[in-house]
Protein backbone atom coordinates (compact mmCIF):
# COMPACT_ATOMS: atom_id res chain seq x y z
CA UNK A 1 -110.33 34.54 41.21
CA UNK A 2 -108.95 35.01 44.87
CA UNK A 3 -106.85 37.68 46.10
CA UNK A 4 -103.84 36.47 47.37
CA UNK A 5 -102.64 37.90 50.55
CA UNK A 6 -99.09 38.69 51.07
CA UNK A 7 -97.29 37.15 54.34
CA UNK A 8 -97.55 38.97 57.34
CA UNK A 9 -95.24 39.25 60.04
CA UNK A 10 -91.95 40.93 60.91
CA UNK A 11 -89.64 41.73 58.41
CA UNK A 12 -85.83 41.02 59.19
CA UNK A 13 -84.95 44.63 59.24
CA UNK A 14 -88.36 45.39 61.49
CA UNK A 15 -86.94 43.05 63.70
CA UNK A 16 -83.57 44.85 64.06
CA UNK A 17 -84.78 48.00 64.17
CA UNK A 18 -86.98 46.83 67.40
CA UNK A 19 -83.95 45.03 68.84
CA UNK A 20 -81.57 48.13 68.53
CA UNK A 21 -84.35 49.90 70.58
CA UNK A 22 -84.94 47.43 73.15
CA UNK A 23 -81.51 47.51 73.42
CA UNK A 24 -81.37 51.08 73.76
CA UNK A 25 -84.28 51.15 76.24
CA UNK A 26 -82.26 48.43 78.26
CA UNK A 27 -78.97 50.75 78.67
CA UNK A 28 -81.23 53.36 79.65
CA UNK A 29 -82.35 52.05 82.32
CA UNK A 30 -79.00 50.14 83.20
CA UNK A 31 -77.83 53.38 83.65
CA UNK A 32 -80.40 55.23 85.29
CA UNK A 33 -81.38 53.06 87.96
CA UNK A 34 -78.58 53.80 90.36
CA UNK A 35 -78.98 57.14 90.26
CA UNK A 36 -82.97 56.61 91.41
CA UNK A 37 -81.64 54.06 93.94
CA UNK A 38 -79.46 56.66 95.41
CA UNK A 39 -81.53 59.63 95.48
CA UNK A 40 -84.65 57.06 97.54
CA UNK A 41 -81.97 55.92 99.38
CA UNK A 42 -80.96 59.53 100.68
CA UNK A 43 -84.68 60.20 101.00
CA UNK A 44 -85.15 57.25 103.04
CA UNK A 45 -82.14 58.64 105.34
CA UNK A 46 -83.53 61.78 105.82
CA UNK A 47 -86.89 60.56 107.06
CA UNK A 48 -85.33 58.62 109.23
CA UNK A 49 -83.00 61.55 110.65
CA UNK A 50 -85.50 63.88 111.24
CA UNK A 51 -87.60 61.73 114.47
CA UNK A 52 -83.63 61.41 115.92
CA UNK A 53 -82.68 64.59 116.32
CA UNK A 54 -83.45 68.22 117.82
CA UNK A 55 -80.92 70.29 116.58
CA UNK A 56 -79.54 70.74 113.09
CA UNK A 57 -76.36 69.84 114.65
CA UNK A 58 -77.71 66.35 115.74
CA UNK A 59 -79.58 66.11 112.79
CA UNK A 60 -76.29 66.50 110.82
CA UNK A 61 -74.49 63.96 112.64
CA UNK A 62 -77.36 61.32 112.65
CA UNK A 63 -77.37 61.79 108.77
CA UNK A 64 -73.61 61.58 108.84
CA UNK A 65 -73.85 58.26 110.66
CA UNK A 66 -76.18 56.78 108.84
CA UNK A 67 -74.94 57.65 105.28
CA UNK A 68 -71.59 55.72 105.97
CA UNK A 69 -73.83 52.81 106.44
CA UNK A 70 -76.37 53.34 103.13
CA UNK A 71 -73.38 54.83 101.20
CA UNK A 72 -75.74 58.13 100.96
CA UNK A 73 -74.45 60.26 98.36
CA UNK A 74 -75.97 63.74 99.87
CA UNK A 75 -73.18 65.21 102.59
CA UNK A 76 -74.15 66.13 105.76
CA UNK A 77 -73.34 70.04 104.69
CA UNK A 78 -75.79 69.95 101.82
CA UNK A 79 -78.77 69.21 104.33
CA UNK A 80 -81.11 72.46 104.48
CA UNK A 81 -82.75 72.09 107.92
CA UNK A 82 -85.15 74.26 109.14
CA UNK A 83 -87.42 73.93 112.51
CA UNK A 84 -91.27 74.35 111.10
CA UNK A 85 -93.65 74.56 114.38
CA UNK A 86 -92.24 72.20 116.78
CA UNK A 87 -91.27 69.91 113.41
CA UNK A 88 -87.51 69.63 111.94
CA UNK A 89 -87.57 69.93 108.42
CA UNK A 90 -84.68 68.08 106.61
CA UNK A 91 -84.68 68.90 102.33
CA UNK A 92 -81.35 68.51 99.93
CA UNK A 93 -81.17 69.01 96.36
CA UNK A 94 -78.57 67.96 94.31
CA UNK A 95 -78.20 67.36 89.87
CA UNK A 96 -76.97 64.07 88.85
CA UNK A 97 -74.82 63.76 85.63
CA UNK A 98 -75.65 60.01 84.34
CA UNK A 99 -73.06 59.50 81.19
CA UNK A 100 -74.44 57.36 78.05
CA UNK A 101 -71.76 57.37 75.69
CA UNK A 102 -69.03 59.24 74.01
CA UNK A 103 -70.13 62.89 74.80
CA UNK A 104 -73.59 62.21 75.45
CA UNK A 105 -75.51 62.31 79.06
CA UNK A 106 -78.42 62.95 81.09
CA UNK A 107 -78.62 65.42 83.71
CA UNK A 108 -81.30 64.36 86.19
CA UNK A 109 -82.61 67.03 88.89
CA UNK A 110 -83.17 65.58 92.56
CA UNK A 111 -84.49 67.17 95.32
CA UNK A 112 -86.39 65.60 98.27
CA UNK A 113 -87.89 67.43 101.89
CA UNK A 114 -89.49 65.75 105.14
CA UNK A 115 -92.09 67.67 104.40
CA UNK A 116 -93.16 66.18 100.98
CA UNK A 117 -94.16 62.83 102.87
């Protein structure tokens, strides 16, 4: 008298219900990624502002300059500069609105200084 065991494995609807989240993962990130790659970008902008200039006013336009090239997001205007010591200190802080569908989005909260390196 054995005990017969039952298959194992992934039912049909198991298998759709892990697709539909994969899937869902997948747009997630399809539509969250930009909004990461535009923040580091900024970041990365602002690092490399702050060795260039001495003045907020330089500062400004060195940032302007350089975000027509990186397509930086962050204007010039929202920069917060402030001298710390003999050290510039560049920050911005912005909120991105990422849409998912139909009325639904995420609102992501970005905010980056020279002095967080």
């Amino acid at each position: 008298m054995g005990h017969s065991h039952g298959q194992r494995g992934v039912t049909l609807m198991g298998l759709i219900i892990l697709l539909f989240i994969l899937i869902f993962v997948a747009m997630l990130g399809f539509k969250l990624i930009p909004a990461y790659i535009d923040f580091y970008t900024a970041k990365k902008a602002i690092n490399a502002v702050a060795r260039q200039g001495s003045t907020a006013a330089e500062i400004r336009r060195s940032f302007e300059l350089r975000s027509a090239i990186d397509n930086v997001n962050v204007r010039p205007s929202d920069l917060e500069i402030t001298k710390e010591g003999n050290e510039m200190v560049i920050g911005f802080a912005y909120r991105k609105e990422v849409p998912l569908f139909s009325n639904v989005g995420i609102y992501i909260d970005f905010a980056a200084s020279t002095r967080d390196q």
